[in-house]
PDB file of N, CA and C in Angstrom:
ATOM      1  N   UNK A   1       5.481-110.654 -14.406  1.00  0.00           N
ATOM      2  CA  UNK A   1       4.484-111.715 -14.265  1.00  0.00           C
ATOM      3  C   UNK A   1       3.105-111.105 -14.044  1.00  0.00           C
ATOM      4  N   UNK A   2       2.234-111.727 -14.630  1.00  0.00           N
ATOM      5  CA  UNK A   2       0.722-111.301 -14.497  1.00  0.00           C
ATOM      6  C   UNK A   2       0.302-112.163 -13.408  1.00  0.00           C
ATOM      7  N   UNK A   3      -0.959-112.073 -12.716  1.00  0.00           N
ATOM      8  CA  UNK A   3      -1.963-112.872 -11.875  1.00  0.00           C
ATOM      9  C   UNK A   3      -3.051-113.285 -13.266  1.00  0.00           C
ATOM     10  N   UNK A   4      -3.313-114.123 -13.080  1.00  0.00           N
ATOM     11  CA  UNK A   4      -4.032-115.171 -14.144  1.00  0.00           C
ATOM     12  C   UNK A   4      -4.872-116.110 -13.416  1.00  0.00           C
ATOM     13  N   UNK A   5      -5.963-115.523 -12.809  1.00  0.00           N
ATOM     14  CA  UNK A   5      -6.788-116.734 -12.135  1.00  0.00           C
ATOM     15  C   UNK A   5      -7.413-117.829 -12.820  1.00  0.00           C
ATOM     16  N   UNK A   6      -7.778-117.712 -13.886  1.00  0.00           N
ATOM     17  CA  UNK A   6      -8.506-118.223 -14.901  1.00  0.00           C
ATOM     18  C   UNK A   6      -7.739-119.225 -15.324  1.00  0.00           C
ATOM     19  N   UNK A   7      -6.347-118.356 -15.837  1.00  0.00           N
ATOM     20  CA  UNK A   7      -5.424-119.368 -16.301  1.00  0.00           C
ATOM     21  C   UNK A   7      -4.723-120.931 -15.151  1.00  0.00           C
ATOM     22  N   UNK A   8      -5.039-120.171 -14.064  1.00  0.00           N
ATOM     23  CA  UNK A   8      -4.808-121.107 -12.835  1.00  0.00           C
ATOM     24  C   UNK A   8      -5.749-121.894 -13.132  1.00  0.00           C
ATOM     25  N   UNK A   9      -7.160-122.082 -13.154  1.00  0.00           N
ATOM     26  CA  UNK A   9      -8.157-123.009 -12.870  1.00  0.00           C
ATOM     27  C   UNK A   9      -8.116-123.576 -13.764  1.00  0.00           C
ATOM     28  N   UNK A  10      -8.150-123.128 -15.173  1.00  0.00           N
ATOM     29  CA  UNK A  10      -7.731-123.713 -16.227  1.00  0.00           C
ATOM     30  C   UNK A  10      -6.808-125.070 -16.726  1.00  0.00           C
ATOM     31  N   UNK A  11      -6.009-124.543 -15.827  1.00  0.00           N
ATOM     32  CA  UNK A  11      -4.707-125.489 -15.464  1.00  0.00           C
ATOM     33  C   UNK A  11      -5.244-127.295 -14.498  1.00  0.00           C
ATOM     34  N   UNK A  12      -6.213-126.680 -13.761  1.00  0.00           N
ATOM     35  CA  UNK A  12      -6.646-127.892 -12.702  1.00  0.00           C
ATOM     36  C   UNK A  12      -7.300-128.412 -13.224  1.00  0.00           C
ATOM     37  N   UNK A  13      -8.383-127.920 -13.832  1.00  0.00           N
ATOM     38  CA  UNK A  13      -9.989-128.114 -15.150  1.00  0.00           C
ATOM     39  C   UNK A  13      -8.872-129.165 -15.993  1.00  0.00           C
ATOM     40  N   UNK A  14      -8.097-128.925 -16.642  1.00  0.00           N
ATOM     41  CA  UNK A  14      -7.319-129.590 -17.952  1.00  0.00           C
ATOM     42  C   UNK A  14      -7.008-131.197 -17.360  1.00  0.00           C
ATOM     43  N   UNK A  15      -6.930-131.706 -15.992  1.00  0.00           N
ATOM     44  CA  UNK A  15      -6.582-132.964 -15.771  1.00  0.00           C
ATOM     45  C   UNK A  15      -7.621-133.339 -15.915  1.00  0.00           C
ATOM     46  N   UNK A  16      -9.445-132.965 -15.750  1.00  0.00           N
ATOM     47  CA  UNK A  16     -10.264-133.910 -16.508  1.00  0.00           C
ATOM     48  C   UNK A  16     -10.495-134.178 -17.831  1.00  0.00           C
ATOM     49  N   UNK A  17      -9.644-133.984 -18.697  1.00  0.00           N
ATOM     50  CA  UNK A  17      -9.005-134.370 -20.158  1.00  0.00           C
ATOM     51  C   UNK A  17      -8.660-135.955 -19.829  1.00  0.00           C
ATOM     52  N   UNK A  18      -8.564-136.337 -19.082  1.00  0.00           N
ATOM     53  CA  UNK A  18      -7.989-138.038 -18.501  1.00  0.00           C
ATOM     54  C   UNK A  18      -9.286-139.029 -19.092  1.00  0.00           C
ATOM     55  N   UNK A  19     -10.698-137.785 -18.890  1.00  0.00           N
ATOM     56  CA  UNK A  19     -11.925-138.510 -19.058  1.00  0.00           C
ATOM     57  C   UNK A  19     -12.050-138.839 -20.218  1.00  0.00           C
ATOM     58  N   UNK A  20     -11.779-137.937 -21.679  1.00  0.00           N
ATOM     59  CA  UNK A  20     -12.026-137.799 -22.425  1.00  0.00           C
ATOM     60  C   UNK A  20     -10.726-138.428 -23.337  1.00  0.00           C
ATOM     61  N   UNK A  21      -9.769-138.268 -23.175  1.00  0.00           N
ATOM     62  CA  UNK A  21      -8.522-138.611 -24.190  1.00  0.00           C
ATOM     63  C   UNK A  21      -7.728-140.256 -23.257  1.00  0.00           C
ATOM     64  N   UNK A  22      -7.649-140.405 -22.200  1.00  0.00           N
ATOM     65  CA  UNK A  22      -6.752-141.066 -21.723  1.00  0.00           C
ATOM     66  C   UNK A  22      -5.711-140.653 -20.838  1.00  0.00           C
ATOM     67  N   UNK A  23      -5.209-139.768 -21.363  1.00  0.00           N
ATOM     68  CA  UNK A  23      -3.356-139.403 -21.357  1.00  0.00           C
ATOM     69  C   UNK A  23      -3.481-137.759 -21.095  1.00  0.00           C
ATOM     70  N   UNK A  24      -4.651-137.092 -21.158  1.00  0.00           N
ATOM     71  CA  UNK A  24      -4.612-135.527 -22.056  1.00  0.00           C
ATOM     72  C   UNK A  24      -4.626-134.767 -20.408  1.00  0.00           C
ATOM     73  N   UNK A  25      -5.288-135.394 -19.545  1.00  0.00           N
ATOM     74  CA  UNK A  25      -5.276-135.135 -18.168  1.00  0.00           C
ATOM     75  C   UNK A  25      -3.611-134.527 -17.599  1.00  0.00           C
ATOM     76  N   UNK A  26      -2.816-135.411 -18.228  1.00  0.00           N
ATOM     77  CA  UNK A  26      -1.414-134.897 -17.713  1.00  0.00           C
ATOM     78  C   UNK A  26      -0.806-134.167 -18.670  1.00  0.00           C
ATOM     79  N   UNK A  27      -0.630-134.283 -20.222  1.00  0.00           N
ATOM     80  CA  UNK A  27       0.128-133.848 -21.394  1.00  0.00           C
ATOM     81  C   UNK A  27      -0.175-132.532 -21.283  1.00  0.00           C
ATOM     82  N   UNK A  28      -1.645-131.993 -20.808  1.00  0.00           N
ATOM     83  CA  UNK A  28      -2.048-130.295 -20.998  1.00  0.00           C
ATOM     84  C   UNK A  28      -2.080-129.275 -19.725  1.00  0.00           C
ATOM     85  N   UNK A  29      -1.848-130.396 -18.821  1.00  0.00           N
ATOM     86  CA  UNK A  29      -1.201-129.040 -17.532  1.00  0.00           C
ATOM     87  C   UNK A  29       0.103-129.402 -17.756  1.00  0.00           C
ATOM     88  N   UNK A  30       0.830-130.195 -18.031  1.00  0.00           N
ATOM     89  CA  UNK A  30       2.539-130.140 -18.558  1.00  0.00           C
ATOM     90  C   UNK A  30       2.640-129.011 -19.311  1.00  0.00           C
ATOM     91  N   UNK A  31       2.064-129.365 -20.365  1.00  0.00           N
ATOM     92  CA  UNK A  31       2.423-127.649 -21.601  1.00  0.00           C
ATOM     93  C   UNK A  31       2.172-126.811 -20.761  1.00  0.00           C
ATOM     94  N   UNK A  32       0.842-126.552 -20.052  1.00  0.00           N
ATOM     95  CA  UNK A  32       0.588-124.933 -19.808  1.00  0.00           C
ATOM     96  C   UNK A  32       1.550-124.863 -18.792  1.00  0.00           C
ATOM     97  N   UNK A  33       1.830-125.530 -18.157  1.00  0.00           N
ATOM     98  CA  UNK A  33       2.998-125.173 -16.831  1.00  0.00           C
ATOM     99  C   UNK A  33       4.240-124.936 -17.396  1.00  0.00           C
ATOM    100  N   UNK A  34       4.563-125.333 -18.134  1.00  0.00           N
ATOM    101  CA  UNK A  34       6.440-125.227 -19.186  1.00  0.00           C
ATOM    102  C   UNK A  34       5.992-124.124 -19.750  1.00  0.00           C
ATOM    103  N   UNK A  35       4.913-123.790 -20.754  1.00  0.00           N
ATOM    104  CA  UNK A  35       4.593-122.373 -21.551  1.00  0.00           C
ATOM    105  C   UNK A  35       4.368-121.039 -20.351  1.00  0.00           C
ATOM    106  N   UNK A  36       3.831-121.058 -19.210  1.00  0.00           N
ATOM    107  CA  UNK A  36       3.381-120.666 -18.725  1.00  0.00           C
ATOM    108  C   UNK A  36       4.025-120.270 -17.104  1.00  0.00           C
ATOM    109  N   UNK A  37       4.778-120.913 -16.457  1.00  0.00           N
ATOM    110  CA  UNK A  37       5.507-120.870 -15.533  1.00  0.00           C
ATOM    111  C   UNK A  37       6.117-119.619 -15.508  1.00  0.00           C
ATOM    112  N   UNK A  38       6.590-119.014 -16.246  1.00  0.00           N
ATOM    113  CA  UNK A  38       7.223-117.714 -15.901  1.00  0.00           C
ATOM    114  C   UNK A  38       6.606-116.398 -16.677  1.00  0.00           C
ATOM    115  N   UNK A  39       5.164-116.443 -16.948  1.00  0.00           N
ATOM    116  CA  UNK A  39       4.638-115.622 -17.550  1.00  0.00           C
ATOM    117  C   UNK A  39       3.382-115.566 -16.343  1.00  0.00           C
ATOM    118  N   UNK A  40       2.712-116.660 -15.065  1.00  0.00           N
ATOM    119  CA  UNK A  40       1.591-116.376 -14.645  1.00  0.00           C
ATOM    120  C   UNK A  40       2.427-116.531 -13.291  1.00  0.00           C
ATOM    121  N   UNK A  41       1.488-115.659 -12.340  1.00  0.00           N
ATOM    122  CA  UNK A  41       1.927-115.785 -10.815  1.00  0.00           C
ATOM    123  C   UNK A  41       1.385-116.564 -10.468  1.00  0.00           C
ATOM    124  N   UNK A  42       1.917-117.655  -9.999  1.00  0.00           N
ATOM    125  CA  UNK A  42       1.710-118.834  -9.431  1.00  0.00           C
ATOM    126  C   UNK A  42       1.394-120.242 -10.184  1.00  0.00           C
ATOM    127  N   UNK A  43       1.585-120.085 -11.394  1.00  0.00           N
ATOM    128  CA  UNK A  43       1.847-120.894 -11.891  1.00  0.00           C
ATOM    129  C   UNK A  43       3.163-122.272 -12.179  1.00  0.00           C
ATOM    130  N   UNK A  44       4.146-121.839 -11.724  1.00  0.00           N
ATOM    131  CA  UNK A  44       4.814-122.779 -11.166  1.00  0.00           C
ATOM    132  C   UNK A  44       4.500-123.481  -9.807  1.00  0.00           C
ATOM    133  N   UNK A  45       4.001-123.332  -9.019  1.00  0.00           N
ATOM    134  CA  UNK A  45       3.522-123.590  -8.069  1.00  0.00           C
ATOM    135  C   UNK A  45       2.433-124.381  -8.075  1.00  0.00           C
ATOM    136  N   UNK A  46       1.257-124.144  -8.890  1.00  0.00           N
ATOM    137  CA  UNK A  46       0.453-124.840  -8.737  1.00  0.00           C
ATOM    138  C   UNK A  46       0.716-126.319 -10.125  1.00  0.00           C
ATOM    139  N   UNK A  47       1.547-126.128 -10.938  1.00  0.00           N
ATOM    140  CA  UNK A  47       1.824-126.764 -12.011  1.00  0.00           C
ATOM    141  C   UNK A  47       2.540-127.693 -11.577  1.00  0.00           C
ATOM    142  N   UNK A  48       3.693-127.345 -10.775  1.00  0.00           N
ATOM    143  CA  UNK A  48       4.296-128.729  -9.739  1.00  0.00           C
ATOM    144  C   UNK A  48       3.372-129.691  -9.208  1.00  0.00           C
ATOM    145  N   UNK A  49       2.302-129.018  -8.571  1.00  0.00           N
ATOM    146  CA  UNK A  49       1.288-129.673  -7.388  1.00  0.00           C
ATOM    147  C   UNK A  49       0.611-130.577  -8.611  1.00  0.00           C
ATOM    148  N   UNK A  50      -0.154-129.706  -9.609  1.00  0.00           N
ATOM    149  CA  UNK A  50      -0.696-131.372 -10.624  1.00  0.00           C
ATOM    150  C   UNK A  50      -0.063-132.477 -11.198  1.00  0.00           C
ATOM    151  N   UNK A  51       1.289-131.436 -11.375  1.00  0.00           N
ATOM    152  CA  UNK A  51       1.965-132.612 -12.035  1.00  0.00           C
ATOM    153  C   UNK A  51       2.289-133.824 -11.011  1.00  0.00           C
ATOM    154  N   UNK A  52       2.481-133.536  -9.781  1.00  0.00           N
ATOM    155  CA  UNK A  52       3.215-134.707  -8.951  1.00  0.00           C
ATOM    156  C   UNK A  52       1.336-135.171  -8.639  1.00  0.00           C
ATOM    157  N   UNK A  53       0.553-134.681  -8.333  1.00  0.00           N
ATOM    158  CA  UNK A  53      -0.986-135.206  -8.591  1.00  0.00           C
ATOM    159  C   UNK A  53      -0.996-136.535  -9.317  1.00  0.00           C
ATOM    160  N   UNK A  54      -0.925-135.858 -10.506  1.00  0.00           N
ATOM    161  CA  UNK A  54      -0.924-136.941 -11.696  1.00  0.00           C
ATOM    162  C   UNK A  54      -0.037-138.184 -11.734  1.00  0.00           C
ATOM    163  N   UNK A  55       1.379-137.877 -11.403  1.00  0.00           N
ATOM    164  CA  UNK A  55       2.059-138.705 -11.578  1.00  0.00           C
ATOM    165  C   UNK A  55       1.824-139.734 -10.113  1.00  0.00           C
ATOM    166  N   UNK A  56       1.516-139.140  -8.899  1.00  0.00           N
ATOM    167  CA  UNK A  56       1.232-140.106  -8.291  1.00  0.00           C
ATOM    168  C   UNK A  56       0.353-140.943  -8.240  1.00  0.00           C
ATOM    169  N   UNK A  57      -1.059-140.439  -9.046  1.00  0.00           N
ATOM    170  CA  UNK A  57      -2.257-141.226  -9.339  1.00  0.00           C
ATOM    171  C   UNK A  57      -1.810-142.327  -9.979  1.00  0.00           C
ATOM    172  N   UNK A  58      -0.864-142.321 -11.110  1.00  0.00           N
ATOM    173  CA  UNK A  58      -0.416-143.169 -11.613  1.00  0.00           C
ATOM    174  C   UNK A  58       0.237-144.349 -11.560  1.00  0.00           C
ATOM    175  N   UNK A  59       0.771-143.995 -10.279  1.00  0.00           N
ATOM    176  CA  UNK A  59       1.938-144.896  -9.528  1.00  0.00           C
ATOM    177  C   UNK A  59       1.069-145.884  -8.503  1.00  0.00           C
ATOM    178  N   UNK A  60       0.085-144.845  -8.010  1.00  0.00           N
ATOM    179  CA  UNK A  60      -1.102-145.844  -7.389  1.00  0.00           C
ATOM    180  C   UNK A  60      -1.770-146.736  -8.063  1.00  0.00           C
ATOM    181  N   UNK A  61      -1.857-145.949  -8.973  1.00  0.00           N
ATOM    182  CA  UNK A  61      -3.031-147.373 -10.502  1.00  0.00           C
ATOM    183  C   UNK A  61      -2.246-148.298 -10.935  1.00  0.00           C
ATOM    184  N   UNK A  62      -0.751-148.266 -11.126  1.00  0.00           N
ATOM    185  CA  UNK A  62      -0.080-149.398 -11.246  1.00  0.00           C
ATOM    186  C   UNK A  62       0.370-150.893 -10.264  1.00  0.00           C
ATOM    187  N   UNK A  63       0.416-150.010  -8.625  1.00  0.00           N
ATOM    188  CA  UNK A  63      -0.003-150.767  -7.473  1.00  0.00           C
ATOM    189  C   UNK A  63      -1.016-151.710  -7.471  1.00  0.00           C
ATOM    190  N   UNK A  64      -2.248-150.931  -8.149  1.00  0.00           N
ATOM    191  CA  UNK A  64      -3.344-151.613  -7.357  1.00  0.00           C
ATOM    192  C   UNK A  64      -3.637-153.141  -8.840  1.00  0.00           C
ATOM    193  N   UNK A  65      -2.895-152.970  -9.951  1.00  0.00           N
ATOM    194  CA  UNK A  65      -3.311-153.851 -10.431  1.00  0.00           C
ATOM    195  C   UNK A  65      -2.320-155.364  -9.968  1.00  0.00           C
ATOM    196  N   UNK A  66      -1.292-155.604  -9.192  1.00  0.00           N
ATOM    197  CA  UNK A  66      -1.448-156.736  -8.696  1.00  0.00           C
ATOM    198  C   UNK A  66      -2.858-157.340  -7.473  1.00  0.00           C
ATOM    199  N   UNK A  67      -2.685-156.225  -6.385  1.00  0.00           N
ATOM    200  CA  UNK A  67      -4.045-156.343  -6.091  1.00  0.00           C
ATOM    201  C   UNK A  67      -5.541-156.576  -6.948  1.00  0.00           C
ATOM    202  N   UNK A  68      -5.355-156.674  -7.662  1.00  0.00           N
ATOM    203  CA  UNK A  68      -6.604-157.272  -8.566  1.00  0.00           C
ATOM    204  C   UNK A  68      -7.299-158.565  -8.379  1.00  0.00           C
ATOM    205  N   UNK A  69      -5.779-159.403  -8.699  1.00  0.00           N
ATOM    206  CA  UNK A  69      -5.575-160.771  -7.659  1.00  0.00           C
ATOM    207  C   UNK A  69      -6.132-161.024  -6.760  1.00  0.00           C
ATOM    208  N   UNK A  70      -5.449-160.403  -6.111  1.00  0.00           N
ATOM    209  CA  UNK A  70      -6.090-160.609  -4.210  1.00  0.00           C
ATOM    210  C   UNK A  70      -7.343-160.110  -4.140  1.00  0.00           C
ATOM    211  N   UNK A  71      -8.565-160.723  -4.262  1.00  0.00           N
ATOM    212  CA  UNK A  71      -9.765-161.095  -4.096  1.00  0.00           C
ATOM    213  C   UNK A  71     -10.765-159.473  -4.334  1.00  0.00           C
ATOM    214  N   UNK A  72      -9.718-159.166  -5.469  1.00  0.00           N
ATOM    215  CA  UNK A  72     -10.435-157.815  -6.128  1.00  0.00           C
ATOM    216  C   UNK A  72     -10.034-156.496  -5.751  1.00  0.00           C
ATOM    217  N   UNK A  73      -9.380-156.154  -4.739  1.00  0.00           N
ATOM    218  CA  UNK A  73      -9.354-155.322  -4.004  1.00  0.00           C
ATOM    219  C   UNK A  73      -8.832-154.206  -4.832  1.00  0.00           C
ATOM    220  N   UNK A  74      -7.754-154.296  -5.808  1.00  0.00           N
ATOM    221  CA  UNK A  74      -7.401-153.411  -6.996  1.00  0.00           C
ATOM    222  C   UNK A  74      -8.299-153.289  -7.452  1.00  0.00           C
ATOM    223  N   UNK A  75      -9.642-153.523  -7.873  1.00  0.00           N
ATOM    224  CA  UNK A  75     -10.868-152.838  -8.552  1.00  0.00           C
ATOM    225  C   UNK A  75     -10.845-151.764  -7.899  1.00  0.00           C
ATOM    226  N   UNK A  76     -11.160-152.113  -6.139  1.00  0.00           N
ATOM    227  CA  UNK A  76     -12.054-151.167  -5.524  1.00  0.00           C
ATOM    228  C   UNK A  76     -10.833-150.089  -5.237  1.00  0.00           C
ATOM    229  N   UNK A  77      -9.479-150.306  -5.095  1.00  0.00           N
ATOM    230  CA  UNK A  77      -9.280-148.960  -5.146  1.00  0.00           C
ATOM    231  C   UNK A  77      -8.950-148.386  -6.500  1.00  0.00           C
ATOM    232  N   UNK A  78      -9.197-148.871  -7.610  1.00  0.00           N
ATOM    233  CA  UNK A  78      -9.081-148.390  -9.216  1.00  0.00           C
ATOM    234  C   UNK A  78     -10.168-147.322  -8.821  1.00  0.00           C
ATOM    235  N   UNK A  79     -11.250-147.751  -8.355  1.00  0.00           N
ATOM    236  CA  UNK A  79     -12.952-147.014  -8.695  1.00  0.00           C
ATOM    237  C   UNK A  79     -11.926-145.569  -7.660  1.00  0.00           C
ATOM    238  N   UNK A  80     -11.428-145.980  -6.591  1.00  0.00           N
ATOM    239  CA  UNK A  80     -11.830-144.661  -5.215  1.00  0.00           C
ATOM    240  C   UNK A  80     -10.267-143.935  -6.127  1.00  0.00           C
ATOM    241  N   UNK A  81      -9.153-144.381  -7.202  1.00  0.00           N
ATOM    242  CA  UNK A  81      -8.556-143.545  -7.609  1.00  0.00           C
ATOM    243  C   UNK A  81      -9.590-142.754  -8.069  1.00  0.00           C
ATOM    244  N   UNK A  82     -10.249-143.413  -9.284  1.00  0.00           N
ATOM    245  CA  UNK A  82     -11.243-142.459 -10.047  1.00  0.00           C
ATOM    246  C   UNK A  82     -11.796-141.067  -9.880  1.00  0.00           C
ATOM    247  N   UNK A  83     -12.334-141.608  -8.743  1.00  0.00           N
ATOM    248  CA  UNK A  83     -13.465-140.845  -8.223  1.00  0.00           C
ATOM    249  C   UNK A  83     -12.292-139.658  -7.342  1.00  0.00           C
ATOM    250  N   UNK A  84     -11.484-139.714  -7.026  1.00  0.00           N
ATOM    251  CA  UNK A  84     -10.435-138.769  -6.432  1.00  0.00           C
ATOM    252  C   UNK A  84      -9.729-138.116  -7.733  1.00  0.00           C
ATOM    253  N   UNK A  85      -9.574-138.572  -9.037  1.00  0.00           N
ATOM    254  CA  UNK A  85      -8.699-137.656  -9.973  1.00  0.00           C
ATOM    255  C   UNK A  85     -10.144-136.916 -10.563  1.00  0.00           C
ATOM    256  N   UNK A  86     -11.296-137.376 -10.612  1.00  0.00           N
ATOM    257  CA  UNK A  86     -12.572-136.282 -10.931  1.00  0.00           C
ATOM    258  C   UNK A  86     -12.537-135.591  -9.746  1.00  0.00           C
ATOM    259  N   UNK A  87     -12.982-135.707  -8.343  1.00  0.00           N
ATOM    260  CA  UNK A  87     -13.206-134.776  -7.577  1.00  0.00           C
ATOM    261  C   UNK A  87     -12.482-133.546  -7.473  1.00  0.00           C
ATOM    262  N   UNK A  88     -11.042-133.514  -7.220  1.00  0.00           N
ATOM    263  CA  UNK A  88     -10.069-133.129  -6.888  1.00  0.00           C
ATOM    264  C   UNK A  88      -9.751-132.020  -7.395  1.00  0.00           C
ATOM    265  N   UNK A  89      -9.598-132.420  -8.491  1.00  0.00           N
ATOM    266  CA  UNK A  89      -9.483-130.821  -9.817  1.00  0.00           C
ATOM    267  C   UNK A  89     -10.533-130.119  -9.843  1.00  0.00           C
ATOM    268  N   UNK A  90     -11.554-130.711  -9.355  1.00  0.00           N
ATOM    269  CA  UNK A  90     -13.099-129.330  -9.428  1.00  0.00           C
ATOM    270  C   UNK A  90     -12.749-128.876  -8.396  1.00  0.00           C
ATOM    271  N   UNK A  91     -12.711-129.312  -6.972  1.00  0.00           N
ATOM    272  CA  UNK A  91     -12.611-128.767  -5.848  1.00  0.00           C
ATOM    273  C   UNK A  91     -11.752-127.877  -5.743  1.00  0.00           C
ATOM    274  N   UNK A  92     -10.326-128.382  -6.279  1.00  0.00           N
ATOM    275  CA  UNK A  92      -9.101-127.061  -5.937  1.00  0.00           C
ATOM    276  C   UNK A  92      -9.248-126.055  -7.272  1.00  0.00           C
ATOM    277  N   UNK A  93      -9.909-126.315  -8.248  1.00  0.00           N
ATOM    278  CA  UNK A  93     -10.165-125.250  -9.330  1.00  0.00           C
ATOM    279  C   UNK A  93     -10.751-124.188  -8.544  1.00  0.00           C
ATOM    280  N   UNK A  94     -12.147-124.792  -7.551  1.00  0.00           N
ATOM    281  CA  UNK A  94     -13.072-123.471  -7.333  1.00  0.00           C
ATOM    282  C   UNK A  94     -12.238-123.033  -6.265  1.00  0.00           C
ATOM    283  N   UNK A  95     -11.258-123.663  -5.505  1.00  0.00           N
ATOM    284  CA  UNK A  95     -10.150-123.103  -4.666  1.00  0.00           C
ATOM    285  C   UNK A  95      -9.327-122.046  -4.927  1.00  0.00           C
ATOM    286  N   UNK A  96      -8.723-122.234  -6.391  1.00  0.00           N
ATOM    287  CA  UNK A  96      -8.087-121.227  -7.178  1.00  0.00           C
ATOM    288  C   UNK A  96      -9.150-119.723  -7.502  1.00  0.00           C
ATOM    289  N   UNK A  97     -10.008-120.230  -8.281  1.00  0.00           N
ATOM    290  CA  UNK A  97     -10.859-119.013  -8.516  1.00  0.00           C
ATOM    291  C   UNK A  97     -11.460-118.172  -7.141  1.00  0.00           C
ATOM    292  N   UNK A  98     -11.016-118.790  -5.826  1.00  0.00           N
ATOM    293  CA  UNK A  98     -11.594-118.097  -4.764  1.00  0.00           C
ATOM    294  C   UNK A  98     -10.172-117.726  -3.963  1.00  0.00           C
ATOM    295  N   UNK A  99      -9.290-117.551  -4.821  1.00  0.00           N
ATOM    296  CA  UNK A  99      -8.183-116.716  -4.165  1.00  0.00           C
ATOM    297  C   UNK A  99      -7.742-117.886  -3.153  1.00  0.00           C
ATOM    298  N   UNK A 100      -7.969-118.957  -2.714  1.00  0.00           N
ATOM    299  CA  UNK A 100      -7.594-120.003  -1.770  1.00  0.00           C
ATOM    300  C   UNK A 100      -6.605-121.181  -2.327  1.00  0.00           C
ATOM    301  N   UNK A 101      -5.529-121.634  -1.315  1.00  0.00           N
ATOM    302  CA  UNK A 101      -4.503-122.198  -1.593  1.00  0.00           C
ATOM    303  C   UNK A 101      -4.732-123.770  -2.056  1.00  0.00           C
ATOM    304  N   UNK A 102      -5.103-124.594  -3.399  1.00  0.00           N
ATOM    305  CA  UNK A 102      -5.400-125.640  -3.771  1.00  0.00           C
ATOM    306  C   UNK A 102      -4.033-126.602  -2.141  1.00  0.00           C
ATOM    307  N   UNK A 103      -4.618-127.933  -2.540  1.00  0.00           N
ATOM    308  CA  UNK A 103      -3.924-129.445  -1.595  1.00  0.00           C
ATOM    309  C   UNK A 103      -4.752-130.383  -2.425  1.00  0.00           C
ATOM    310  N   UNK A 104      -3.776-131.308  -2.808  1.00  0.00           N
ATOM    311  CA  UNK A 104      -4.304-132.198  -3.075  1.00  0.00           C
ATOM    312  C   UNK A 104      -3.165-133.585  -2.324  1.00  0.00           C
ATOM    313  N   UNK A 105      -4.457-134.245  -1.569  1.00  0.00           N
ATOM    314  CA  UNK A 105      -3.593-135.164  -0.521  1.00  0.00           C
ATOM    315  C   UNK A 105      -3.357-136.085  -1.381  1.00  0.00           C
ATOM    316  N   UNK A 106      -2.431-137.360  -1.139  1.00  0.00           N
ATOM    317  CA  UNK A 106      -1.961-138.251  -1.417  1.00  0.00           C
ATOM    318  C   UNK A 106      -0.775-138.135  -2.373  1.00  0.00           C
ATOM    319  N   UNK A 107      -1.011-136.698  -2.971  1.00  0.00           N
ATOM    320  CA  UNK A 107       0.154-136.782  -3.897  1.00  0.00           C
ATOM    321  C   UNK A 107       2.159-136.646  -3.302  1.00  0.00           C
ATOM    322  N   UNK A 108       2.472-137.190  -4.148  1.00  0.00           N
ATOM    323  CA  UNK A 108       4.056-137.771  -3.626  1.00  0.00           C
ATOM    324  C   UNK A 108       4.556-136.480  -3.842  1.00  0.00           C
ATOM    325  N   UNK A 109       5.561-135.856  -3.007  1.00  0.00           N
ATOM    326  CA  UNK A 109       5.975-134.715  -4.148  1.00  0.00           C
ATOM    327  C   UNK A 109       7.339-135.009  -4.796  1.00  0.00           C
ATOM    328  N   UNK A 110       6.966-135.752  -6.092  1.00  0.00           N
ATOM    329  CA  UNK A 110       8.544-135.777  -6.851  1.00  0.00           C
ATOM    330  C   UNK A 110       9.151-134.554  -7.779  1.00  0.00           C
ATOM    331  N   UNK A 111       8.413-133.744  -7.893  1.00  0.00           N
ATOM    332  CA  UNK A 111       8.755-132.385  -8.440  1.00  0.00           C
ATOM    333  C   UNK A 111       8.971-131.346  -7.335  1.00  0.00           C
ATOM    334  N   UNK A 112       9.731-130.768  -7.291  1.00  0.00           N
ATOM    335  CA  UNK A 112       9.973-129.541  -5.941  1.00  0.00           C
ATOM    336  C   UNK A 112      10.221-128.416  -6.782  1.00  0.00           C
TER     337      UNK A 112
END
């Protein structure tokens, strides 16, 4: 196994693909984590952590649209998902590139 920092941040950088495609946020740290898991150090590790990221963002955005109903309140946490699947991946990217251990709270962990 190599150390691949780049390829690490790379990996976190790729969920703001969500901005641009829809879907591409999760489909391209999936590949690089399956291609990549046993070729980079620490890449299984951190490839679990987005993926259950992602998938829990998801599970939240599906929550909040009955709340929509109820006097909007699914907007406002649609916006504060948002603004948490942009923040998140910059923050633990420059985490990665600084040798420091990425967290990203809220996520469920359904991958171990």
């Amino acid at each position: 196994m190599r150390e691949d920092n780049q390829m690490l941040v790379i990996t976190h950088l790729s969920q703001l693909l969500d901005l641009v495609t829809g879907i591409g946020g999760f489909i391209v740290p999936l590949i690089l984590w399956l291609t990549q898991k046993d070729k980079v150090a620490g890449m299984d590790f951190h490839g679990k952590m987005i993926i259950n990221f992602q998938i829990s963002m998801f599970i939240y955005s599906l929550l909040c649209i009955p709340l929509i109903f109820l006097f909007g309140l699914g907007i406002i946490a649609l916006i504060g998902i948002a603004i948490i699947m942009i923040i998140l991946p910059i923050i633990n990217a420059i985490k990665v590139s600084n040798g420091e251990i990425p967290h990203y709270p809220l996520s469920i962990e359904i991958i171990k």
